[in-house]
C-alpha atoms as a PDB file:
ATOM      1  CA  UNK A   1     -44.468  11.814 -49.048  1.00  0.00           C
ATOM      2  CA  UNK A   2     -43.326  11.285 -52.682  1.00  0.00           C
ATOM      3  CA  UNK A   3     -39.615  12.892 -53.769  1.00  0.00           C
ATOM      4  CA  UNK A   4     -41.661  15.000 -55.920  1.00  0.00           C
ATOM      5  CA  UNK A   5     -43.569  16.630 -53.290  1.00  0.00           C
ATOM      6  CA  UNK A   6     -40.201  17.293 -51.654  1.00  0.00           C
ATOM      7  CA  UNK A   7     -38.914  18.716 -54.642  1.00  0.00           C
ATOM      8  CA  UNK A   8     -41.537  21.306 -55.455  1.00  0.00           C
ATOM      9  CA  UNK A   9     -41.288  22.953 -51.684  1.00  0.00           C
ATOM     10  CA  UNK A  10     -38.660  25.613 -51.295  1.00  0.00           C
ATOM     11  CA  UNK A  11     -36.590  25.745 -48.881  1.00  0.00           C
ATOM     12  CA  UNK A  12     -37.075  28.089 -45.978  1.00  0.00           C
ATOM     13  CA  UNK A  13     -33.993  31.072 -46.258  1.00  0.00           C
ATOM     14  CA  UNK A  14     -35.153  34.378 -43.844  1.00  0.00           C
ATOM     15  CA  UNK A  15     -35.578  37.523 -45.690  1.00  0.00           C
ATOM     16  CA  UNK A  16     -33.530  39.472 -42.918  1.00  0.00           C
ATOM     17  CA  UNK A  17     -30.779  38.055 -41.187  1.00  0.00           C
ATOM     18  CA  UNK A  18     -29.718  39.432 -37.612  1.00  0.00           C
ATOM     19  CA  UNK A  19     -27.139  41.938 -37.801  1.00  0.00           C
ATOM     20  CA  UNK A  20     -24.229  41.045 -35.430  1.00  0.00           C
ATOM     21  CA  UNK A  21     -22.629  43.559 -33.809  1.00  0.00           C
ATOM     22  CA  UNK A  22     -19.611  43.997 -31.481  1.00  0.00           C
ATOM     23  CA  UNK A  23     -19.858  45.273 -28.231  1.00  0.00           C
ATOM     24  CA  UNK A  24     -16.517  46.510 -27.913  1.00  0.00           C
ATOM     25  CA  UNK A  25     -16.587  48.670 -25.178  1.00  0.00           C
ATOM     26  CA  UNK A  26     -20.102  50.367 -25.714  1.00  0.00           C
ATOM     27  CA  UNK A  27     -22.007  50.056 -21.917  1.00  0.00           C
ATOM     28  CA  UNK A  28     -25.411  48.095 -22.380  1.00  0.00           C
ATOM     29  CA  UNK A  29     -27.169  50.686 -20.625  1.00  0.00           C
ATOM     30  CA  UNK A  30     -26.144  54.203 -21.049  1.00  0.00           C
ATOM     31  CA  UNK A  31     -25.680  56.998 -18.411  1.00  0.00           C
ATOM     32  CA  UNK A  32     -28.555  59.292 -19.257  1.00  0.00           C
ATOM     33  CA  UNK A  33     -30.752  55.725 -18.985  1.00  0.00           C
ATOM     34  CA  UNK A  34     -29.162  55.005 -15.900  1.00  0.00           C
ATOM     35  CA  UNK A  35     -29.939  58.421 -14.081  1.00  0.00           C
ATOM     36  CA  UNK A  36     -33.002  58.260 -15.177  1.00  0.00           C
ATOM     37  CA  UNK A  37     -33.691  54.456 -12.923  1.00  0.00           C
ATOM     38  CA  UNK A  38     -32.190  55.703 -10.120  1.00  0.00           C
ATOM     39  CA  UNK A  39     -33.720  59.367 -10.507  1.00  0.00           C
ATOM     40  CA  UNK A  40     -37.256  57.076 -11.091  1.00  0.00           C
ATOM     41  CA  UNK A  41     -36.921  55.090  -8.007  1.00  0.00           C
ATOM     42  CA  UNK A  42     -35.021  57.012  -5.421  1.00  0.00           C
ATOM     43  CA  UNK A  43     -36.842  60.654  -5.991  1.00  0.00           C
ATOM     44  CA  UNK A  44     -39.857  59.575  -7.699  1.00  0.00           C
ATOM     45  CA  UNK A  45     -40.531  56.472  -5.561  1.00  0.00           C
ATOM     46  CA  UNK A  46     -41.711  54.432  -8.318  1.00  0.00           C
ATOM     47  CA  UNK A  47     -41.355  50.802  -8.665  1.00  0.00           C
ATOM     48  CA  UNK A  48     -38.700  48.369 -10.579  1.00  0.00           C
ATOM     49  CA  UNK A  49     -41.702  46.808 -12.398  1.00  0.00           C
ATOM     50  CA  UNK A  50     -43.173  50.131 -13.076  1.00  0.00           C
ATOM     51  CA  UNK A  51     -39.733  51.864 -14.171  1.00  0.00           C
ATOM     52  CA  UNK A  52     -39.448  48.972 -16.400  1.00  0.00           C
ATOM     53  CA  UNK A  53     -42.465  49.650 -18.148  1.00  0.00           C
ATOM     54  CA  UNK A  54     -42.133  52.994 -18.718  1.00  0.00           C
ATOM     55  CA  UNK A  55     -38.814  52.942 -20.179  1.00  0.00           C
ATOM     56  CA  UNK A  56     -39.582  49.566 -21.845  1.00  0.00           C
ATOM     57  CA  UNK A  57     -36.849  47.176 -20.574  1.00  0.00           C
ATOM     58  CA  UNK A  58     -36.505  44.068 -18.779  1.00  0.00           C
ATOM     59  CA  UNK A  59     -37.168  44.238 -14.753  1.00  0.00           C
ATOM     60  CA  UNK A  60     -33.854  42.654 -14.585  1.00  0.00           C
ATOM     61  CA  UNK A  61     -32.351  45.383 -15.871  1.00  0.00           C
ATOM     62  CA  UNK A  62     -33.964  47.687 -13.522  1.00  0.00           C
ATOM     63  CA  UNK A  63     -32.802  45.999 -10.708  1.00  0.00           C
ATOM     64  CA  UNK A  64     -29.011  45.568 -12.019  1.00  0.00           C
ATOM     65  CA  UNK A  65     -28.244  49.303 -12.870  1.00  0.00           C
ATOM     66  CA  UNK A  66     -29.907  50.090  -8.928  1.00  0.00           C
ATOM     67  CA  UNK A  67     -27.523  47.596  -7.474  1.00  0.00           C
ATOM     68  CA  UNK A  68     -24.439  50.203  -9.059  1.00  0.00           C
ATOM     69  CA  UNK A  69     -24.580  53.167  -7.021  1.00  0.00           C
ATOM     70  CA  UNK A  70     -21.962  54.707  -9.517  1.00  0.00           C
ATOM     71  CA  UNK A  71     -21.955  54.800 -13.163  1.00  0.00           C
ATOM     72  CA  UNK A  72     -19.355  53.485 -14.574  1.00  0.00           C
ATOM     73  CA  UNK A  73     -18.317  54.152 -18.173  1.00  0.00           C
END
């Protein structure tokens, strides 16, 4: 390539940047979310892959809040 060619191309800058926020004490997953897991696979005998799909997070997830048998705030 020429150093015209490279002069003409813009350079690439994203439109949005990702806004970083702090934790800073707020839980990942809240309460009501978390009842609902357990409430999903203890009563309702569902699955971790299928409690992850209907309330659209990771299986990971899933499995992490059922491994706390208390919330904890």
């Amino acid at each position: 390539m020429n150093g015209a060619m490279l002069e003409a191309v813009p350079p690439v800058v994203p439109e949005t940047v990702p806004e970083v926020t702090s934790l800073g004490g707020v839980p990942m997953v809240r309460e009501e979310s978390w009842r609902e897991v357990h409430r999903l696979f203890h009563v309702e005998r569902r699955s971790k892959a299928d409690i992850a799909r209907l309330l659209a997070v990771d299986r990971k997830t899933v499995r992490s809040i059922l491994r706390t048998a208390v919330w904890r705030s």
